[in-house]
C-alpha atoms as a PDB file:
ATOM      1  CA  UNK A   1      39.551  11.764  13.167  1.00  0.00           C
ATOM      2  CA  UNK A   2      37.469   8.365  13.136  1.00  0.00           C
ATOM      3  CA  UNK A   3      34.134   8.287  11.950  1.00  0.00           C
ATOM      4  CA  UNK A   4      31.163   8.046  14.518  1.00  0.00           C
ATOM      5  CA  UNK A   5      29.756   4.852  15.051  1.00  0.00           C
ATOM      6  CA  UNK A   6      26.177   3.863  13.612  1.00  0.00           C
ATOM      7  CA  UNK A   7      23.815   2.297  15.547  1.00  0.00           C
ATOM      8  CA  UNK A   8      23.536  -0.946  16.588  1.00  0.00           C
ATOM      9  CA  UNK A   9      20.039  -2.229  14.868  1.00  0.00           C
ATOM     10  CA  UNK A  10      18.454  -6.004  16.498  1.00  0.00           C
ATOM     11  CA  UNK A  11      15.449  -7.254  14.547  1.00  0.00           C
ATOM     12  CA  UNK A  12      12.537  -8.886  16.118  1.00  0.00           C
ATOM     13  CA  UNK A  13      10.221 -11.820  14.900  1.00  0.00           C
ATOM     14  CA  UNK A  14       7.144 -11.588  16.402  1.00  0.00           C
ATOM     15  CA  UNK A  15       4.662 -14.507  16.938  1.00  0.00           C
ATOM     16  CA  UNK A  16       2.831 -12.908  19.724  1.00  0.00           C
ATOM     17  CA  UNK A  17       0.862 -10.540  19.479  1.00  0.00           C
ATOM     18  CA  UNK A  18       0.137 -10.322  16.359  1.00  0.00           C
ATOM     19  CA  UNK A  19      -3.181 -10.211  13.909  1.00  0.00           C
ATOM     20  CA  UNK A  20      -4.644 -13.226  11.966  1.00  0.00           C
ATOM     21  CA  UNK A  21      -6.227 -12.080   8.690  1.00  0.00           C
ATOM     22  CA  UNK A  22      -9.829 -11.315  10.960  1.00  0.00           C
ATOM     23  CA  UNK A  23      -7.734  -8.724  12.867  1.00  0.00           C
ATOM     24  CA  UNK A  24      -8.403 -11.162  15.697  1.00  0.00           C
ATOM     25  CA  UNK A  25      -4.783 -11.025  17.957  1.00  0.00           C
ATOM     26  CA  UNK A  26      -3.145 -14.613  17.721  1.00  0.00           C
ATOM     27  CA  UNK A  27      -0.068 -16.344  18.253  1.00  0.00           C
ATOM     28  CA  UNK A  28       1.303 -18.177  15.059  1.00  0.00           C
ATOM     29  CA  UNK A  29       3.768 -21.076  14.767  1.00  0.00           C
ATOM     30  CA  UNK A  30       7.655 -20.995  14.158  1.00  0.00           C
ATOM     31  CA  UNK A  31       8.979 -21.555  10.995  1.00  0.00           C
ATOM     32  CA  UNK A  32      11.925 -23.288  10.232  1.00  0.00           C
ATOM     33  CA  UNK A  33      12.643 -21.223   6.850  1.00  0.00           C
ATOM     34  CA  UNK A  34      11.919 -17.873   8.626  1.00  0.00           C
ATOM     35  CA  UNK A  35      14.451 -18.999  11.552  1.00  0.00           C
ATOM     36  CA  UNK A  36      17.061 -19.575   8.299  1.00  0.00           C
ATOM     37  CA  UNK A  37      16.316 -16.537   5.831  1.00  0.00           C
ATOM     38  CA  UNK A  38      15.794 -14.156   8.733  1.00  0.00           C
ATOM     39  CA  UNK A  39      19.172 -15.062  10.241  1.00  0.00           C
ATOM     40  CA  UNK A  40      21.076 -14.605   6.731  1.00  0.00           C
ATOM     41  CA  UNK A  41      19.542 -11.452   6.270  1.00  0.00           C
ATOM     42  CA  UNK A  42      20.543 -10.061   9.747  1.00  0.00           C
ATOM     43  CA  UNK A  43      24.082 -11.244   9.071  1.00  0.00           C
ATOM     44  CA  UNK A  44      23.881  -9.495   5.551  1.00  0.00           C
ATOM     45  CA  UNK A  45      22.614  -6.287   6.826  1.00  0.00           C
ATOM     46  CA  UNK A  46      24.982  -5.889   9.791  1.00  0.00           C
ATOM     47  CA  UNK A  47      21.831  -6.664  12.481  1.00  0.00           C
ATOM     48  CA  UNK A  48      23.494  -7.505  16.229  1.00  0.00           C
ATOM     49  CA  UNK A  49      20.562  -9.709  16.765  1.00  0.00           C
ATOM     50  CA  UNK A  50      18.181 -11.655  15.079  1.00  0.00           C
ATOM     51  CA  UNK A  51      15.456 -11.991  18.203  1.00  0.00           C
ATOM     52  CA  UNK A  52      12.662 -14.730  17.940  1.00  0.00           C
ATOM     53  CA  UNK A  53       9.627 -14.072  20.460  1.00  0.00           C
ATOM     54  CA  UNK A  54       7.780 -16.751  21.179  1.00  0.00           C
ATOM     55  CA  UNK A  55       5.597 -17.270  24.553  1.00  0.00           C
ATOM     56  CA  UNK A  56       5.191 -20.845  24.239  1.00  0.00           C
ATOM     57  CA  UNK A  57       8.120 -23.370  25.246  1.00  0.00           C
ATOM     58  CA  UNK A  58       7.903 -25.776  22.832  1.00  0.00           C
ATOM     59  CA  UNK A  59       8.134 -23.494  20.156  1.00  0.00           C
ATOM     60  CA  UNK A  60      10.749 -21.967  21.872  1.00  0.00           C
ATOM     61  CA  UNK A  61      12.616 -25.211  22.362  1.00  0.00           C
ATOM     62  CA  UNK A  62      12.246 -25.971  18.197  1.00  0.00           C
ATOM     63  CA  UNK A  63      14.103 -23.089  17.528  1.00  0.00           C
ATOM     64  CA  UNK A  64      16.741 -23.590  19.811  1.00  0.00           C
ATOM     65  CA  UNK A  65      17.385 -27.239  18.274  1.00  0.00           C
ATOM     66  CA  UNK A  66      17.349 -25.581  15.034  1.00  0.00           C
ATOM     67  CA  UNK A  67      19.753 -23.000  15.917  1.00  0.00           C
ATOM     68  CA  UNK A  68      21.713 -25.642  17.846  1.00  0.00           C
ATOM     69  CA  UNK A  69      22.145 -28.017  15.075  1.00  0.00           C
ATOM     70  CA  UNK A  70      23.426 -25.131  12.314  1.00  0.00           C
ATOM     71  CA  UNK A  71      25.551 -22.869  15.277  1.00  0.00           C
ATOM     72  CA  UNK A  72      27.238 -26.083  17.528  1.00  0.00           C
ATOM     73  CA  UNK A  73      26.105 -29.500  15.765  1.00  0.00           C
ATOM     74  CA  UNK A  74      26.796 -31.406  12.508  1.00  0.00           C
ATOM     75  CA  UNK A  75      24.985 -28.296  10.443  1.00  0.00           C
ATOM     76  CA  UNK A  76      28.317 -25.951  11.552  1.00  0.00           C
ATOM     77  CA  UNK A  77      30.446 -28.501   9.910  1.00  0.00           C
ATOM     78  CA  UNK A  78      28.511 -28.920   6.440  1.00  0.00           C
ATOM     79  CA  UNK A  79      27.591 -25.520   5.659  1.00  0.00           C
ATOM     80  CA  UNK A  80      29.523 -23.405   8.014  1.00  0.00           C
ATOM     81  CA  UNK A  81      27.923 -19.916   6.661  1.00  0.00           C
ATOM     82  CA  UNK A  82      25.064 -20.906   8.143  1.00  0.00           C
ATOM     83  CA  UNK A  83      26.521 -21.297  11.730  1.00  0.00           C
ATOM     84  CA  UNK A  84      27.830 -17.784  11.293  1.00  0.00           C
ATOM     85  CA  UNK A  85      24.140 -16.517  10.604  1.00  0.00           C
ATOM     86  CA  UNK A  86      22.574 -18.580  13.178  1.00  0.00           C
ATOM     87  CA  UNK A  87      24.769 -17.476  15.880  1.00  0.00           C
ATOM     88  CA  UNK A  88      23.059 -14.205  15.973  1.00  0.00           C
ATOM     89  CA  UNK A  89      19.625 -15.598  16.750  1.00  0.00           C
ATOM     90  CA  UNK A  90      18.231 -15.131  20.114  1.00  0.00           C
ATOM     91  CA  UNK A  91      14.925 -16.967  21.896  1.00  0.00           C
ATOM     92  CA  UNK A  92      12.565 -15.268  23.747  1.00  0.00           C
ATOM     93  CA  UNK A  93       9.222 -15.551  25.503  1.00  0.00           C
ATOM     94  CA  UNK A  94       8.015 -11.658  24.658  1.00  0.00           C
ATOM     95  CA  UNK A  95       8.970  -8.178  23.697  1.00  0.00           C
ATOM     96  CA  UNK A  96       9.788  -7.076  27.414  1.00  0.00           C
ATOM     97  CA  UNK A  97      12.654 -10.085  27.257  1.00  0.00           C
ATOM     98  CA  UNK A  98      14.554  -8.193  23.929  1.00  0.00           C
ATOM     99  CA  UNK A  99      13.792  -5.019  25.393  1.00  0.00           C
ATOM    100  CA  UNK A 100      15.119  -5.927  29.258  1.00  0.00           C
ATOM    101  CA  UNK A 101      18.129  -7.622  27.263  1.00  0.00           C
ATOM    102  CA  UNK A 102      19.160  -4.599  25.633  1.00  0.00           C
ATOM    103  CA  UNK A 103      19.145  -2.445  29.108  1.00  0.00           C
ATOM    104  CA  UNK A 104      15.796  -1.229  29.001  1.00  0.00           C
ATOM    105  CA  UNK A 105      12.797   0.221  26.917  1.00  0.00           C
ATOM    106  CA  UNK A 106      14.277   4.175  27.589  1.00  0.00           C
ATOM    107  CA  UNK A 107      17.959   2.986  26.486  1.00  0.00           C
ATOM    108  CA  UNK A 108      16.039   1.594  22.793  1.00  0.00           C
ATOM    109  CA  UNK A 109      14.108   3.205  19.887  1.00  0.00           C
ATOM    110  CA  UNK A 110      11.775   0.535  18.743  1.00  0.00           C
ATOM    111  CA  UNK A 111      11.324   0.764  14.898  1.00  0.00           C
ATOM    112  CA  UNK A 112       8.521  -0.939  12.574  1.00  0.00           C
ATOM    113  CA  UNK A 113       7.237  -1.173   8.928  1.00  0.00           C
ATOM    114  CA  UNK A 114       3.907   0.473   8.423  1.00  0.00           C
ATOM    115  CA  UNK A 115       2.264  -2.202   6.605  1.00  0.00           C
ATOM    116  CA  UNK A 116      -1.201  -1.329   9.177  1.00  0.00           C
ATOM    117  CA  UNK A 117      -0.329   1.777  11.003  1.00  0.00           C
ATOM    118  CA  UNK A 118      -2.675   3.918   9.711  1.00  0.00           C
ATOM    119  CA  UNK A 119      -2.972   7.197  10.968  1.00  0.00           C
ATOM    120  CA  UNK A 120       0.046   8.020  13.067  1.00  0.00           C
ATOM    121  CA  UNK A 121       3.417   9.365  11.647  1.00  0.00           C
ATOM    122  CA  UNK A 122       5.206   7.710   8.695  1.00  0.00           C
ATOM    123  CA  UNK A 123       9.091   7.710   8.194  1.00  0.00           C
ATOM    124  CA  UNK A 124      10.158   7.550   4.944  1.00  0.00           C
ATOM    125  CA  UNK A 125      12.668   4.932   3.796  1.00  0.00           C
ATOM    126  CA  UNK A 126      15.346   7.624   2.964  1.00  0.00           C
ATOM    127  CA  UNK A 127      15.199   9.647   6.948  1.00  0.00           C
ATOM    128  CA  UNK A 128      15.040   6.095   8.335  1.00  0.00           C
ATOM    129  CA  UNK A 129      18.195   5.159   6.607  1.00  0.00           C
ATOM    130  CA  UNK A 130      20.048   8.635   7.298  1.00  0.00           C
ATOM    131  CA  UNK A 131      18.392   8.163  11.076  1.00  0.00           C
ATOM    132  CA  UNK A 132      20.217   4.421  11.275  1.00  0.00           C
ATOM    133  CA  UNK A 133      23.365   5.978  10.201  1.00  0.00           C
ATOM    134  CA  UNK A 134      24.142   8.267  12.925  1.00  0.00           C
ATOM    135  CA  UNK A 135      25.288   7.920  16.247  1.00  0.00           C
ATOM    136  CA  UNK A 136      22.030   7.336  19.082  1.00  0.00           C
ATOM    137  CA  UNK A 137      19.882   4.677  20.949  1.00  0.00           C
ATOM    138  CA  UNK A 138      20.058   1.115  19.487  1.00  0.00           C
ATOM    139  CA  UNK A 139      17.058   0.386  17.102  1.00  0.00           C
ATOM    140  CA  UNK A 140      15.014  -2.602  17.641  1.00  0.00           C
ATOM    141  CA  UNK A 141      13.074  -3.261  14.278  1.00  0.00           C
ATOM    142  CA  UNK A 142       9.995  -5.827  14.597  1.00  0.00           C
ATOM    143  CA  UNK A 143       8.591  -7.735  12.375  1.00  0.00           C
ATOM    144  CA  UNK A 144       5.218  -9.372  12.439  1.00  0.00           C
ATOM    145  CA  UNK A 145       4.167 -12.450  11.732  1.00  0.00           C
ATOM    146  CA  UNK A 146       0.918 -13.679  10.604  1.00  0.00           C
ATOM    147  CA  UNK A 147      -0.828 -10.575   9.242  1.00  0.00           C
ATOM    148  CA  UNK A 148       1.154  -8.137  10.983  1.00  0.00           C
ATOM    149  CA  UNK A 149       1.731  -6.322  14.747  1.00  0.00           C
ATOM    150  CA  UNK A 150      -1.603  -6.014  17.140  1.00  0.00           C
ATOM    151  CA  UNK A 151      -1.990  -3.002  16.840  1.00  0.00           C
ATOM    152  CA  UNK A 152      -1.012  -2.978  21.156  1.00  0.00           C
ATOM    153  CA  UNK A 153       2.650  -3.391  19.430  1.00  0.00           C
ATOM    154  CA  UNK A 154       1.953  -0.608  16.753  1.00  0.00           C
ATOM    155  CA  UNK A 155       0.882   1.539  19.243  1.00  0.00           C
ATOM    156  CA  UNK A 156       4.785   1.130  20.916  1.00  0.00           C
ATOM    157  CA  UNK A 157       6.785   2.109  18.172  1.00  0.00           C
ATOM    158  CA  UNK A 158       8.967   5.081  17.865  1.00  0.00           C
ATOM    159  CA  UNK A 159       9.371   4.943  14.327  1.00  0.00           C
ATOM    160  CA  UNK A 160       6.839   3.636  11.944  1.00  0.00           C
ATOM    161  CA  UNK A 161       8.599   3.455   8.277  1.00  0.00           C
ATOM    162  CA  UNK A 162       6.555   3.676   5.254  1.00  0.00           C
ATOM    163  CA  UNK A 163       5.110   0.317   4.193  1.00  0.00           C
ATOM    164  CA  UNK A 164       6.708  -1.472   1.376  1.00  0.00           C
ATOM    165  CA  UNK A 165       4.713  -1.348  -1.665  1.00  0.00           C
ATOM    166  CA  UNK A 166       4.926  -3.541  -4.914  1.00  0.00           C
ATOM    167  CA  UNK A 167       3.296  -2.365  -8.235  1.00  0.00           C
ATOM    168  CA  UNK A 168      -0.015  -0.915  -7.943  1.00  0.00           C
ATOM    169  CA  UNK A 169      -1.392  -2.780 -11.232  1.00  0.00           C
ATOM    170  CA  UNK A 170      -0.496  -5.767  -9.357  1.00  0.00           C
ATOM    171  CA  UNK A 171      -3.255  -5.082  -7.154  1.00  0.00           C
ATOM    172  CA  UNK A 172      -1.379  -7.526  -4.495  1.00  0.00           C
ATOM    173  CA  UNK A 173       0.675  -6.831  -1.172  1.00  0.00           C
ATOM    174  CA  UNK A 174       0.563  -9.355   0.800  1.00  0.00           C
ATOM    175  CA  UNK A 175       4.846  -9.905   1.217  1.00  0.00           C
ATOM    176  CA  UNK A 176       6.406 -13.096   3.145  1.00  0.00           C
ATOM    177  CA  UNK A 177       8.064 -11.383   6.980  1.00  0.00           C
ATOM    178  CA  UNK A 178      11.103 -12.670   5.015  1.00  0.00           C
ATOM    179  CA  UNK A 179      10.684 -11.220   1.919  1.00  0.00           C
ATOM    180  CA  UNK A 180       9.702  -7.803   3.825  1.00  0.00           C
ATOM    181  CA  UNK A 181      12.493  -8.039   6.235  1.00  0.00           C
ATOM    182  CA  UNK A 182      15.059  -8.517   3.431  1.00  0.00           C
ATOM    183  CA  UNK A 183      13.940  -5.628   1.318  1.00  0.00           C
ATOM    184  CA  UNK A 184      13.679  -3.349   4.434  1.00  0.00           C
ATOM    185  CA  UNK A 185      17.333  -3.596   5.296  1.00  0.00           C
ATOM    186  CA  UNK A 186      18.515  -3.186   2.057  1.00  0.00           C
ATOM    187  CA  UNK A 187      16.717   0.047   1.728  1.00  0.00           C
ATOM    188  CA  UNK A 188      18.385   0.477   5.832  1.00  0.00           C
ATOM    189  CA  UNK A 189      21.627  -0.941   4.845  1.00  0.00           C
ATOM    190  CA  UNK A 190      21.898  -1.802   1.454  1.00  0.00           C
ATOM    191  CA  UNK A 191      24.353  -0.113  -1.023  1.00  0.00           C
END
């Protein structure tokens, strides 16, 4: 008998809507190092998608000429690891596009770190990982950038897991979306 199939996971990078450090709901810019470390960790982790959201164009269009140069230009023939990353990143105006992609918001559990979801239902690291390992609806993870989801996006999720914390006599939590998205699937995924 074969084993059951885990679920497919996608993550999401969100630039809008999300929080500036006011709480006031912005859009932020595109990074070119988020684009790369994102990608790597997707590939890593197993992730079928590595989804940017974006609503302006020309961001939009700076991403695809990033991912265009690693995946199909002189990039894929220096480092070619890269190009296998990259291919697995996906441009889109909003949330609606990933979710429309994927057959629908019903056919999806959307999934998020609960860095400022205060008062609704926390998942713990370990049922979130036992959760990801069974059969069921593909899992959409999102990650914010900026200071984190509006809370309109918090508000969405299915699953809110337990917010990453470093140690408390550093008095400090304020984590890169790349550092947080890397240690989040290896607590998913990770061995």
């Amino acid at each position: 008998m074969s084993p059951l199939p885990r679920r497919a996971l996608h993550l999401a990078l969100v630039h809008h809507p999300v929080v500036d450090r006011g709480g006031e709901v912005v859009t932020t810019a595109i990074t070119n190092m988020d684009l790369h470390d994102l990608s790597r960790s997707a590939r890593a982790y197993g992730a079928e998608a590595l989804w940017i959201v974006h609503p302006i164009d020309a961001q939009r269009e700076l991403a695809e000429r990033i991912r265009s140069h690693w995946v199909g230009g002189s990039g894929r023939d220096r480092i070619p690891s890269r190009a296998v990353a990259l291919e697995r990143m996906r441009i889109v105006p909003a949330l609606d596009d990933v979710y429309a992609e994927l057959g629908g918001r019903d056919g999806i559990e959307v999934w998020t770190t609960a860095a400022q979801a205060r008062g609704g239902a926390i998942t713990t690291y370990d049922d979130a990982r036992a959760r990801l390992a069974e059969p069921g609806s593909p899992v959409v993870l999102l990650f914010g950038t900026g200071w984190g989801l509006a809370p309109s996006v918090l508000e969405t999720a299915d699953v809110r897991i337990e917010p990453i914390a470093g140690d408390p006599e550093a008095a400090y939590n304020h984590l890169s979306v790349r550092a947080a998205a890397a240690i989040t699937l290896d607590r998913l995924r990770g061995r």
